[in-house]
N, C-alpha and C. Protein backbone atom coordinates (compact mmCIF):
# COMPACT_ATOMS: atom_id res chain seq x y z
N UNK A 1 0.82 -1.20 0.00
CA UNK A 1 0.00 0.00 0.00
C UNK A 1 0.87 1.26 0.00
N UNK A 2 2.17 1.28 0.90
CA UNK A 2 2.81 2.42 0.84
C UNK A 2 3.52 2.86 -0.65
N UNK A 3 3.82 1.38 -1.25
CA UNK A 3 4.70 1.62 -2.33
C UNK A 3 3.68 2.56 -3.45
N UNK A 4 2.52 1.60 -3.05
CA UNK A 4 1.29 2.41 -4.53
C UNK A 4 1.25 4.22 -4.03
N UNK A 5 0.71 4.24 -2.74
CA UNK A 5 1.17 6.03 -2.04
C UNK A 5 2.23 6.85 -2.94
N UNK A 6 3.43 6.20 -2.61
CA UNK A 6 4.44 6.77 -3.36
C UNK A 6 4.18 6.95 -4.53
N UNK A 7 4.59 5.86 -5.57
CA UNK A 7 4.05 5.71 -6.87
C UNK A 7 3.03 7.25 -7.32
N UNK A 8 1.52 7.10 -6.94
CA UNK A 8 0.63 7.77 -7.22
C UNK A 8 1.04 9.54 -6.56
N UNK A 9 2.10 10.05 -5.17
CA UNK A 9 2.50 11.07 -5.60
C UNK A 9 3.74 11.63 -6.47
N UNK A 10 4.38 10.63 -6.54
CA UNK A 10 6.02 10.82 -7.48
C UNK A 10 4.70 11.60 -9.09
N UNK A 11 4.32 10.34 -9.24
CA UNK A 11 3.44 10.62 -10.65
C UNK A 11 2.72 11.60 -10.67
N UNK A 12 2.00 12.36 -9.41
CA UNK A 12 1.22 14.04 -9.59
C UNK A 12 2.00 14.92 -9.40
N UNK A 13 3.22 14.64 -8.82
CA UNK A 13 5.07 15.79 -8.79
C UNK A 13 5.22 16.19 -9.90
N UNK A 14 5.43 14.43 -10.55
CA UNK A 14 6.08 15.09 -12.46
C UNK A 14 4.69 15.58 -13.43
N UNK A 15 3.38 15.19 -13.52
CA UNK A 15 2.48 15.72 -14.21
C UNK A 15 2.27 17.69 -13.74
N UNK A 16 2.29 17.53 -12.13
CA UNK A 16 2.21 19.06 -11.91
C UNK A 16 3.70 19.79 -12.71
N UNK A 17 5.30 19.41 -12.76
CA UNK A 17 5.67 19.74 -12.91
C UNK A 17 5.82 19.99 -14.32
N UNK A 18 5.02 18.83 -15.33
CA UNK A 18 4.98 18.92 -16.63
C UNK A 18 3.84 19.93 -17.03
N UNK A 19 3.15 20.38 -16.40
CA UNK A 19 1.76 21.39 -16.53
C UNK A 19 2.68 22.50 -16.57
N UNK A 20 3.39 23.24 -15.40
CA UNK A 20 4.12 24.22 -15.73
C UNK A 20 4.82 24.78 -16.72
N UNK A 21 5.51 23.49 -17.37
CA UNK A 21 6.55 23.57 -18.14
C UNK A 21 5.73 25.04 -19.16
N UNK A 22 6.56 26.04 -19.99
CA UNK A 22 6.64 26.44 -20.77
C UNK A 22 5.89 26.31 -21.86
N UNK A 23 4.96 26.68 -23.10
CA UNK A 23 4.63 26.58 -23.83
C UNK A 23 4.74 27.61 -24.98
N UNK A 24 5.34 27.45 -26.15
CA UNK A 24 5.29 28.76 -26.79
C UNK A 24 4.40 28.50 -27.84
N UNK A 25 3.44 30.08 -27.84
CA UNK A 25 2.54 29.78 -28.86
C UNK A 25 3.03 29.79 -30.38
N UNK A 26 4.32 30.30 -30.63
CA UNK A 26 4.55 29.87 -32.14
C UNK A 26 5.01 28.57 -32.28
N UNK A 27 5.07 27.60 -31.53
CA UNK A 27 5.24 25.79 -31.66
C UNK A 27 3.97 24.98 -31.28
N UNK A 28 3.59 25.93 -30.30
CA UNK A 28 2.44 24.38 -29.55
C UNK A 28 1.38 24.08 -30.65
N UNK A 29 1.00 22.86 -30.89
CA UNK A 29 -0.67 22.52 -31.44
C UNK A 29 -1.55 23.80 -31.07
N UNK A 30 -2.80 23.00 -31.75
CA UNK A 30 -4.48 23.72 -31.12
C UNK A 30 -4.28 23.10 -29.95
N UNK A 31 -4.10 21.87 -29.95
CA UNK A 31 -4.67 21.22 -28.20
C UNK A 31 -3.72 21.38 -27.49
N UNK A 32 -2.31 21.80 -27.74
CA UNK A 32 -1.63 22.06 -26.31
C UNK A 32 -1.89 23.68 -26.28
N UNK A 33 -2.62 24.42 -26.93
CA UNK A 33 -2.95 25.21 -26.62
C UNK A 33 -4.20 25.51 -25.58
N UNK A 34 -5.20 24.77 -26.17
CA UNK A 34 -6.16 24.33 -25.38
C UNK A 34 -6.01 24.01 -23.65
N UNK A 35 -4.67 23.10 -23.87
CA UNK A 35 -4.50 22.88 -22.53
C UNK A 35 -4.14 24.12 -21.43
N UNK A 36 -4.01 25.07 -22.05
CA UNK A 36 -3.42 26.15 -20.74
C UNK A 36 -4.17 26.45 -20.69
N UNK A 37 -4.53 27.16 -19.34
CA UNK A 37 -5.90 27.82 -18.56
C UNK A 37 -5.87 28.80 -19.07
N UNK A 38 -6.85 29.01 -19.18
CA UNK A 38 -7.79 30.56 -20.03
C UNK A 38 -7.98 30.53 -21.20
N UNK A 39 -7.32 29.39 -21.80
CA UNK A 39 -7.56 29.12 -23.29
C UNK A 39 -8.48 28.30 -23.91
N UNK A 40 -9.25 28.11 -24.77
CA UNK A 40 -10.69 27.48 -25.02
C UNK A 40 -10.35 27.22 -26.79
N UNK A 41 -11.42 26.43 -27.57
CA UNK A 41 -11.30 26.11 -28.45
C UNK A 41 -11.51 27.62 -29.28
N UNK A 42 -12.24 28.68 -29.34
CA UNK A 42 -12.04 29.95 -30.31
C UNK A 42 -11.55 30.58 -30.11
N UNK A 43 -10.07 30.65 -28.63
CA UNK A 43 -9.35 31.54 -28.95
C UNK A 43 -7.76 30.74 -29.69
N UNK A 44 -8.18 29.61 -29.01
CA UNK A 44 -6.74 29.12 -29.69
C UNK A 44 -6.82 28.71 -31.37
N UNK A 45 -8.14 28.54 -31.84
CA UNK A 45 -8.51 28.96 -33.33
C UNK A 45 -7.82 29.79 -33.88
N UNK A 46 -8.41 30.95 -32.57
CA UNK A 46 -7.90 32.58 -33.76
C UNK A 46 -6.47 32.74 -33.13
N UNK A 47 -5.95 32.13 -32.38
CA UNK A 47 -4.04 32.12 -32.26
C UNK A 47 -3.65 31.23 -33.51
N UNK A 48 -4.04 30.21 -33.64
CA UNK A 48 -3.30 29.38 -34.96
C UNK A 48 -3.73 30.09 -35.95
N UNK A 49 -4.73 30.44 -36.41
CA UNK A 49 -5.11 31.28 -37.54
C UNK A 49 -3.94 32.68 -37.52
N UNK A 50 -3.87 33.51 -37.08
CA UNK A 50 -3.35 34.57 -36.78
C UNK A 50 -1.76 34.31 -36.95
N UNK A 51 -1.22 32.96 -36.47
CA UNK A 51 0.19 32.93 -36.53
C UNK A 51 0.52 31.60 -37.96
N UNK A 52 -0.77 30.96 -38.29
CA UNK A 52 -0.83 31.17 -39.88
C UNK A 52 0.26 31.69 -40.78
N UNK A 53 -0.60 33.23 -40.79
CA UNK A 53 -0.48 34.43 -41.50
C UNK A 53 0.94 34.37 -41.31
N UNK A 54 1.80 34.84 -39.59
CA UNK A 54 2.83 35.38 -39.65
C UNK A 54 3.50 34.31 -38.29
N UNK A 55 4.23 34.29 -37.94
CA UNK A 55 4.53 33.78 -36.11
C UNK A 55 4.60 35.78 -35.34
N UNK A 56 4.14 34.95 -34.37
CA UNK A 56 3.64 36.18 -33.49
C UNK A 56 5.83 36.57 -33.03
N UNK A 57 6.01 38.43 -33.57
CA UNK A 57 7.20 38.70 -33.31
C UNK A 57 7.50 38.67 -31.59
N UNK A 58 6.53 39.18 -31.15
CA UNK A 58 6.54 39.33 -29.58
C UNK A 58 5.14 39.20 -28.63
N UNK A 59 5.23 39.43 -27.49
CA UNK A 59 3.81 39.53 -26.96
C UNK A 59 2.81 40.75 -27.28
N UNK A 60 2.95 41.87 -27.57
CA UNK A 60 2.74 43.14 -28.22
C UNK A 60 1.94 42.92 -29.83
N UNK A 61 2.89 42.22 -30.30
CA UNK A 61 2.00 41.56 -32.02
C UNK A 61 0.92 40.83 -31.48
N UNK A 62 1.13 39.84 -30.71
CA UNK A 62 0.09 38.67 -30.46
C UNK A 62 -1.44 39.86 -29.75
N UNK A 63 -1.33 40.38 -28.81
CA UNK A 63 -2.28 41.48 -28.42
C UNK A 63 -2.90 42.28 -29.08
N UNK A 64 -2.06 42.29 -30.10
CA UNK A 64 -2.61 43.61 -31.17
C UNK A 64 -3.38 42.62 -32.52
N UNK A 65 -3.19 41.57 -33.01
CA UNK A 65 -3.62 40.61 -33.98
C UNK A 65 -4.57 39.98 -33.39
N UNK A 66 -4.77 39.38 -32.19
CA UNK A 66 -5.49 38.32 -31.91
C UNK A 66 -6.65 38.87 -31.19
N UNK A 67 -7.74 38.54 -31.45
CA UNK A 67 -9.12 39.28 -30.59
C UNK A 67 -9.52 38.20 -29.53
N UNK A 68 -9.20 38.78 -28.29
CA UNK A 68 -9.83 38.41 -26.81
C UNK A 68 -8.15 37.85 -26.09
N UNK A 69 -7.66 38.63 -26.27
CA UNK A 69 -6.25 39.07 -25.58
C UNK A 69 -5.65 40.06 -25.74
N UNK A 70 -5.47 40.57 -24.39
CA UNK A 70 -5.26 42.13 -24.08
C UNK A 70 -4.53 41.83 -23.54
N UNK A 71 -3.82 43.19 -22.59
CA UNK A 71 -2.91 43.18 -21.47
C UNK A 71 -3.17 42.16 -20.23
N UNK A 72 -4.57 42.32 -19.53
CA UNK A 72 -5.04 41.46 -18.55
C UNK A 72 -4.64 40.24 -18.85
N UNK A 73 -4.91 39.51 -19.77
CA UNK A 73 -5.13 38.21 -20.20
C UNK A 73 -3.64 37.72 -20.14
N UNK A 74 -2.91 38.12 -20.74
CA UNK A 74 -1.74 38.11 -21.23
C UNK A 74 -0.66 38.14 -20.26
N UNK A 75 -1.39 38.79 -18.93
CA UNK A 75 -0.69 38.49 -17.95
C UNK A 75 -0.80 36.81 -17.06
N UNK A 76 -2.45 36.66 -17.40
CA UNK A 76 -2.66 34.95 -17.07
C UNK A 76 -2.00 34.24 -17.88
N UNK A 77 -2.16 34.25 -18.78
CA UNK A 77 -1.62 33.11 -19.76
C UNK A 77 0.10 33.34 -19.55
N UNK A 78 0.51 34.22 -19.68
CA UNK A 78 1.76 34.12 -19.47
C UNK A 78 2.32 33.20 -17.96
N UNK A 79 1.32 33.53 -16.85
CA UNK A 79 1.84 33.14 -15.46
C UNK A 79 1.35 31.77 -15.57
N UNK A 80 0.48 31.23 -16.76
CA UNK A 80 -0.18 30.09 -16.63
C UNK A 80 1.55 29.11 -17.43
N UNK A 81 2.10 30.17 -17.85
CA UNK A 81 3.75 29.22 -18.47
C UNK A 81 3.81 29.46 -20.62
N UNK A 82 2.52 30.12 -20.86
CA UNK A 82 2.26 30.55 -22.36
C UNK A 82 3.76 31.46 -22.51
N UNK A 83 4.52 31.47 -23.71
CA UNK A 83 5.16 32.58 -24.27
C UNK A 83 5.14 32.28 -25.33
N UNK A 84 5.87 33.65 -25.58
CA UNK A 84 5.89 34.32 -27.12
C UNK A 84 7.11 34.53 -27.62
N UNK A 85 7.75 33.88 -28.12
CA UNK A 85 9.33 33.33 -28.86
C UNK A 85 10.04 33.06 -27.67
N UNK A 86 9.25 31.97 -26.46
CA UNK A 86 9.90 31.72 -25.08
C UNK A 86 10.11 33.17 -24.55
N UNK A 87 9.64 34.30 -24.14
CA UNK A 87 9.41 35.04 -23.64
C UNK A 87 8.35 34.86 -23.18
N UNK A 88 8.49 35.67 -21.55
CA UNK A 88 7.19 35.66 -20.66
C UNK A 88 6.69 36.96 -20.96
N UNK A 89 5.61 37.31 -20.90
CA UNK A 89 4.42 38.56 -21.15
C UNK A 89 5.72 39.81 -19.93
N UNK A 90 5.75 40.27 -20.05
CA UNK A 90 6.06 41.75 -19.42
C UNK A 90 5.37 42.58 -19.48
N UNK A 91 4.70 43.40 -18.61
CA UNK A 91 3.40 44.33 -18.92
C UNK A 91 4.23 45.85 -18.66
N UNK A 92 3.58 46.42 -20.02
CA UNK A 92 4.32 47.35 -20.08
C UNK A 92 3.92 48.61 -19.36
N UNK A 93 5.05 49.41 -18.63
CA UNK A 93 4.72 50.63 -17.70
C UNK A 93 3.59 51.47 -18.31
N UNK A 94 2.79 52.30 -17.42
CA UNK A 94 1.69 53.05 -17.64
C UNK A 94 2.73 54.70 -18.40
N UNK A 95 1.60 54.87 -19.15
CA UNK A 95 2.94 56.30 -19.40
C UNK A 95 2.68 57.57 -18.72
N UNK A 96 3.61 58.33 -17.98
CA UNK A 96 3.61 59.30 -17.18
C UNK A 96 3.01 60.41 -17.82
N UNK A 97 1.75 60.80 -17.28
CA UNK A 97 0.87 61.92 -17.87
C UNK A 97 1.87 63.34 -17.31
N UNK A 98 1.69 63.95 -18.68
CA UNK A 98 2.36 65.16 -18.20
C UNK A 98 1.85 66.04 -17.12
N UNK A 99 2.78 66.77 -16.54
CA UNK A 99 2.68 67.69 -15.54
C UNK A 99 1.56 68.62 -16.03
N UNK A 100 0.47 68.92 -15.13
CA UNK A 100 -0.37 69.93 -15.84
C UNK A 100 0.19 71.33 -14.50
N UNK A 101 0.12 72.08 -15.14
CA UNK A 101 1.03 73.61 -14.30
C UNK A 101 -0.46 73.95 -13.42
N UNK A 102 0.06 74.44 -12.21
CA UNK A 102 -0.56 74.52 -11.49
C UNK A 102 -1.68 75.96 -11.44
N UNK A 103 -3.22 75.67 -10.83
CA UNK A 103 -3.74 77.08 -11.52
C UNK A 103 -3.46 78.22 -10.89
N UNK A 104 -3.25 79.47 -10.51
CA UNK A 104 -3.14 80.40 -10.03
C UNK A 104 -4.47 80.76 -8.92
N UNK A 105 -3.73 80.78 -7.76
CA UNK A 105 -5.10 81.12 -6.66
C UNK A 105 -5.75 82.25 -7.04
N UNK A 106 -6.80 82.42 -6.99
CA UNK A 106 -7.59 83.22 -6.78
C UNK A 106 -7.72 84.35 -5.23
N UNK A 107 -7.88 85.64 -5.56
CA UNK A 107 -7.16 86.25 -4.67
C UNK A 107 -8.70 86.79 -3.93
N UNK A 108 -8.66 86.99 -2.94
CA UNK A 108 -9.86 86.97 -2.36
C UNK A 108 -10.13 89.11 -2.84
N UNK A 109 -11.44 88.82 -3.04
CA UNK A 109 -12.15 90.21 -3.60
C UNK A 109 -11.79 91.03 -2.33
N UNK A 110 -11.76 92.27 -2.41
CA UNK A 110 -12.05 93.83 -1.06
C UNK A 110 -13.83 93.38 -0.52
N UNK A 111 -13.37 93.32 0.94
CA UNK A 111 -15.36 92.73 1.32
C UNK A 111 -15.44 94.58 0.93
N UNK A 112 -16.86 94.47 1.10
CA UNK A 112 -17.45 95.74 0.53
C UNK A 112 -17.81 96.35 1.95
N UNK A 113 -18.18 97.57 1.85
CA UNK A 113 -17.89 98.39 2.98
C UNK A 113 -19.62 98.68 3.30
């Protein structure tokens, strides 16, 4: 009984550790696409369709070509082990809104007499 114990966690060690592993979407199938979380049969459609056409240059192309992956997403799939020429998603900094100049106080009126 102990030996089967063992056995049955050694074997959910290496399957969890094979789930992690890496996947890049310009190599994997439809179905090892399928297999990463958040991914479903019409988006990994429109990823093979889309890299078809071209292989995705970076994570930035893939976002901008493929409809129903954005920044959000892109951050799951990436942490889910997805990349893009073996690159992980990097989300790119917000851009620093310029300084707007400050308004000039208003100076209080003479009270009236």
């Amino acid at each position: 009984m102990n030996l089967l114990r063992t056995f049955v966690a050694g074997l959910l060690a290496t399957l969890s550790i094979a789930a992690a592993a890496a996947v890049d979407v310009n190599k994997a199938s439809q179905a090892e696409l399928q297999a990463m979380p958040g991914i479903g049969e019409a988006l990994s459609t429109r990823i093979v369709q889309e890299r078809n056409k071209a292989p995705f240059k970076h994570w930035g192309d893939m976002i901008e070509r493929v409809r129903g992956v954005g920044p959000a997403s892109a951050v799951k799939l990436s942490s889910a082990g997805l990349t893009v020429g073996q690159a992980s998603y990097t989300p790119v900094a917000a851009k620093a809104e310029p300084a707007q100049p400050a308004k000039p106080a208003r100076s209080a009126a003479p009270a009236a007499k």
